[in-house]
Protein backbone atom coordinates (compact mmCIF):
# COMPACT_ATOMS: atom_id res chain seq x y z
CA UNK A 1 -18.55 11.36 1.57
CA UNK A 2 -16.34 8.38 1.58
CA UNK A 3 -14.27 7.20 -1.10
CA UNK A 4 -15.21 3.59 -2.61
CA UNK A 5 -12.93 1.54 -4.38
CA UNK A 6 -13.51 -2.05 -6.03
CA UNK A 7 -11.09 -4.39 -5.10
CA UNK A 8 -10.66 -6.29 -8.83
CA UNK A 9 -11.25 -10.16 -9.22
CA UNK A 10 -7.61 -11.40 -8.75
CA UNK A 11 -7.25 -9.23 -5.58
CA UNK A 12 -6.43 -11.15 -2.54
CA UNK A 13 -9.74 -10.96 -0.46
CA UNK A 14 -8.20 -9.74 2.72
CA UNK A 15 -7.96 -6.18 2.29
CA UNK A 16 -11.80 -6.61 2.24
CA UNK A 17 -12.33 -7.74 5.65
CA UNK A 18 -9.44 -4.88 7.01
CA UNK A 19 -11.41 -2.35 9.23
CA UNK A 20 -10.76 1.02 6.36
CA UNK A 21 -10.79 4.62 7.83
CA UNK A 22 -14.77 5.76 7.67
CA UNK A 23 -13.51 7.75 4.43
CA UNK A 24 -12.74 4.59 2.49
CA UNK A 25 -15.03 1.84 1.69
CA UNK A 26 -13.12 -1.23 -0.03
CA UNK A 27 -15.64 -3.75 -1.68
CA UNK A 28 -14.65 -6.92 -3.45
CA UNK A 29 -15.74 -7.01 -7.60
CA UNK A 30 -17.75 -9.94 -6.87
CA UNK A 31 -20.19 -8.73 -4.05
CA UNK A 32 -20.01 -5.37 -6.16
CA UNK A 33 -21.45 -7.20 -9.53
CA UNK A 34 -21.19 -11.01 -9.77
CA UNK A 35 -21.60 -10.44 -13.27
CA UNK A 36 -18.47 -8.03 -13.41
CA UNK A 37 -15.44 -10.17 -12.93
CA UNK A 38 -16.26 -11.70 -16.10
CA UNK A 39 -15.56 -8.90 -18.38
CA UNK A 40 -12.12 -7.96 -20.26
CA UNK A 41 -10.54 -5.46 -17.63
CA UNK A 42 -11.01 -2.74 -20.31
CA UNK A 43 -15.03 -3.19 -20.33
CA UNK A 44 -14.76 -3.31 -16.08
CA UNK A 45 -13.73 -0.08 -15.99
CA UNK A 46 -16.07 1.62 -18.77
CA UNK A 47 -18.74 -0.25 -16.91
CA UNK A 48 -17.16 0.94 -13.46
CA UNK A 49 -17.36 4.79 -15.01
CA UNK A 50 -20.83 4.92 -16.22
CA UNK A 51 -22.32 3.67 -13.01
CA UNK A 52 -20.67 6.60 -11.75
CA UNK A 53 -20.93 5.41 -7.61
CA UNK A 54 -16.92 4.49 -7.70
CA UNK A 55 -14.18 6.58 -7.10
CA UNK A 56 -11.76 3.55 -8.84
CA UNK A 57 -10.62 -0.15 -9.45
CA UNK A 58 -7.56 -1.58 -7.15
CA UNK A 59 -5.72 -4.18 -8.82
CA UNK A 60 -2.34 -6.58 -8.26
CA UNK A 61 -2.53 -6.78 -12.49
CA UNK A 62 0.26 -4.19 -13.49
CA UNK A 63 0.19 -5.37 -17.09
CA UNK A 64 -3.46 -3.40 -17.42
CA UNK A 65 -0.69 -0.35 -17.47
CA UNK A 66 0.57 -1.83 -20.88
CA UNK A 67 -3.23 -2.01 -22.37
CA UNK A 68 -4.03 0.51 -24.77
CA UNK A 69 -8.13 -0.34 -24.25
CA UNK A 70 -7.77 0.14 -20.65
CA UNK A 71 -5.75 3.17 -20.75
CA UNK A 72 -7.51 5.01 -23.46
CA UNK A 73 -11.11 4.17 -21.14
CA UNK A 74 -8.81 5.50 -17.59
CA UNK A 75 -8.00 8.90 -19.63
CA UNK A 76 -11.88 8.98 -20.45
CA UNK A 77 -13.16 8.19 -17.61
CA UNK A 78 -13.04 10.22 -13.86
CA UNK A 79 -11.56 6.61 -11.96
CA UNK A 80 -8.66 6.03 -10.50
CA UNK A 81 -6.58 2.92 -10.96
CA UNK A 82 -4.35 1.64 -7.85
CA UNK A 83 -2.03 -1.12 -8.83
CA UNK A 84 0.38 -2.98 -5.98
CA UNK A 85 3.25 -3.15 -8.13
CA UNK A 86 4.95 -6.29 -7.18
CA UNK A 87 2.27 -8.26 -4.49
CA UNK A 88 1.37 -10.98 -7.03
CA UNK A 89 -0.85 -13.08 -5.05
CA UNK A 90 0.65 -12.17 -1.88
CA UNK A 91 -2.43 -11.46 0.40
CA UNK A 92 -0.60 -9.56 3.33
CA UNK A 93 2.07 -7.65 0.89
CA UNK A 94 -0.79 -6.27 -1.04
CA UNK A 95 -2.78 -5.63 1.66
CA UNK A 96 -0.45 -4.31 3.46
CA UNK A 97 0.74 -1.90 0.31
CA UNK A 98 -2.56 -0.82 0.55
CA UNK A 99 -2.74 0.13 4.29
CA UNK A 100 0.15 2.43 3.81
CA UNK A 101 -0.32 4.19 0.37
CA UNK A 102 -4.13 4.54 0.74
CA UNK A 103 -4.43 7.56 2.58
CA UNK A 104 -1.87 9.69 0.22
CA UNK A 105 -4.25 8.06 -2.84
CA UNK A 106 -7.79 9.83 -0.85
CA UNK A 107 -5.66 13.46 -0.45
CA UNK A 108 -6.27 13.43 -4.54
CA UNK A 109 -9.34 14.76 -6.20
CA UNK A 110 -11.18 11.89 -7.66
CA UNK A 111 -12.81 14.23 -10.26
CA UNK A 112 -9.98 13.20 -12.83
CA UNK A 113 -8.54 10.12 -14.16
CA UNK A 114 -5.48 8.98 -12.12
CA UNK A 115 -3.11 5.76 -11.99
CA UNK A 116 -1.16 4.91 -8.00
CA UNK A 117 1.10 2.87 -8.86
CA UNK A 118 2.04 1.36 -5.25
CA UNK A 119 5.71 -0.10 -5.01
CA UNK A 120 7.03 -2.18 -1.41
CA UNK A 121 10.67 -2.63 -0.82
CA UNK A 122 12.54 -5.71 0.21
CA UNK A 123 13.10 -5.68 3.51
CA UNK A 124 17.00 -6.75 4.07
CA UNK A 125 17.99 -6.61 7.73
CA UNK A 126 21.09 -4.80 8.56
CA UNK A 127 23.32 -6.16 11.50
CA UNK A 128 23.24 -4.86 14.63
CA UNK A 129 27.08 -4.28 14.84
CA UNK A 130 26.33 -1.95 11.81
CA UNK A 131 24.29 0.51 13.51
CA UNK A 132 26.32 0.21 16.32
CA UNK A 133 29.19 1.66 14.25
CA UNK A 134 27.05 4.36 12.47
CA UNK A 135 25.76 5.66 15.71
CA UNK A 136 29.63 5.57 17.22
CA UNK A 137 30.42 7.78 13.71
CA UNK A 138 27.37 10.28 14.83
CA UNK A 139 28.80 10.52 18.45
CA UNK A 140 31.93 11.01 16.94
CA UNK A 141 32.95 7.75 19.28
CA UNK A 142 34.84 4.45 18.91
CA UNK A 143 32.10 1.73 18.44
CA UNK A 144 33.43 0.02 21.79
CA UNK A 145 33.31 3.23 23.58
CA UNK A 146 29.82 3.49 22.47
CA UNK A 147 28.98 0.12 24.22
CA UNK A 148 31.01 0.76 26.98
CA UNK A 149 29.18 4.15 28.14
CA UNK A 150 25.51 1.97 26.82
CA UNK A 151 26.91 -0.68 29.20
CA UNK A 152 27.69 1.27 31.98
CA UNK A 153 24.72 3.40 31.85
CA UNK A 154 22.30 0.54 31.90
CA UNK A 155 24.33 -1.16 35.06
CA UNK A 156 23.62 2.45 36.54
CA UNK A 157 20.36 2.05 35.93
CA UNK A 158 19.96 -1.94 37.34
CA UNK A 159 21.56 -0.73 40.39
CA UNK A 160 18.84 2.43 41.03
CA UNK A 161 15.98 0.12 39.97
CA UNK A 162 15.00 2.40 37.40
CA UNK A 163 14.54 1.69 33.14
């Protein structure tokens, strides 16, 4: 039986048209309940609980993790609450946050209240001279023997016709 999760008001719409594994359904909080979005976050989710037909609430609003009301409704309740720590309004970040964590979140038991809190690094390229040296250091090689042998190898290679 698949999993459903609601996709809170301020959550960029995207990850609702992403094609989700058959054992996830994602649904916006609007085409869930229009009437829903308008409630204090703390009332969603008691109103998300007694319905009963969602497994929990995914959010970009990490602040509901500093709300007594909300937290003392999660421990009461059987959802779970996913938070992308750090998307803001960031439509492919959070989306994306969500492609990769989502399948760890489904491996846990819905049956009890639980909080994901989803985190994405910065990605910071590194040079390419840098690896270069750290694989020499592997090899236990100079970094211009390294692209010597790399060198001569791939005119090896040219001459044969081969990749």
């Amino acid at each position: 039986m698949p999993q459903t999760y609601v996709l809170d008001h301020n959550f960029p719409p995207l990850a609702v048209d992403v094609r989700w594994p058959p054992d996830l359904h994602m649904i916006a909080l609007s085409r869930y309940d229009p009437e829903l979005p308008k409630l204090d976050d703390w009332r969603l989710l008691e109103e998300l609980d007694r319905r009963g037909n969602v497994t929990g609430l995914v959010t970009i609003d990490g602040r509901m993790l500093n709300q007594p009301k909300e937290l003392v409704v999660l421990v009461n309740s059987r959802l779970g609450l996913v938070v992308t720590e750090g998307a803001g309004n960031n439509a492919l970040r959070a989306t994306g946050m969500l492609l990769v964590h989502m399948p760890a979140v489904l491996v846990h038991p819905a049956s009890a209240p639980q909080i994901f809190q989803l985190y994405a690094g910065n990605v910071m390229p590194t040079p390419v001279n840098k690896r270069i040296n750290a694989l020499a250091g592997q090899r236990n090689v100079t970094p211009p023997a390294l692209i010597r042998a790399a060198t001569a190898e791939m005119e090896r290679l040219r001459r044969q016709g081969s990749s």
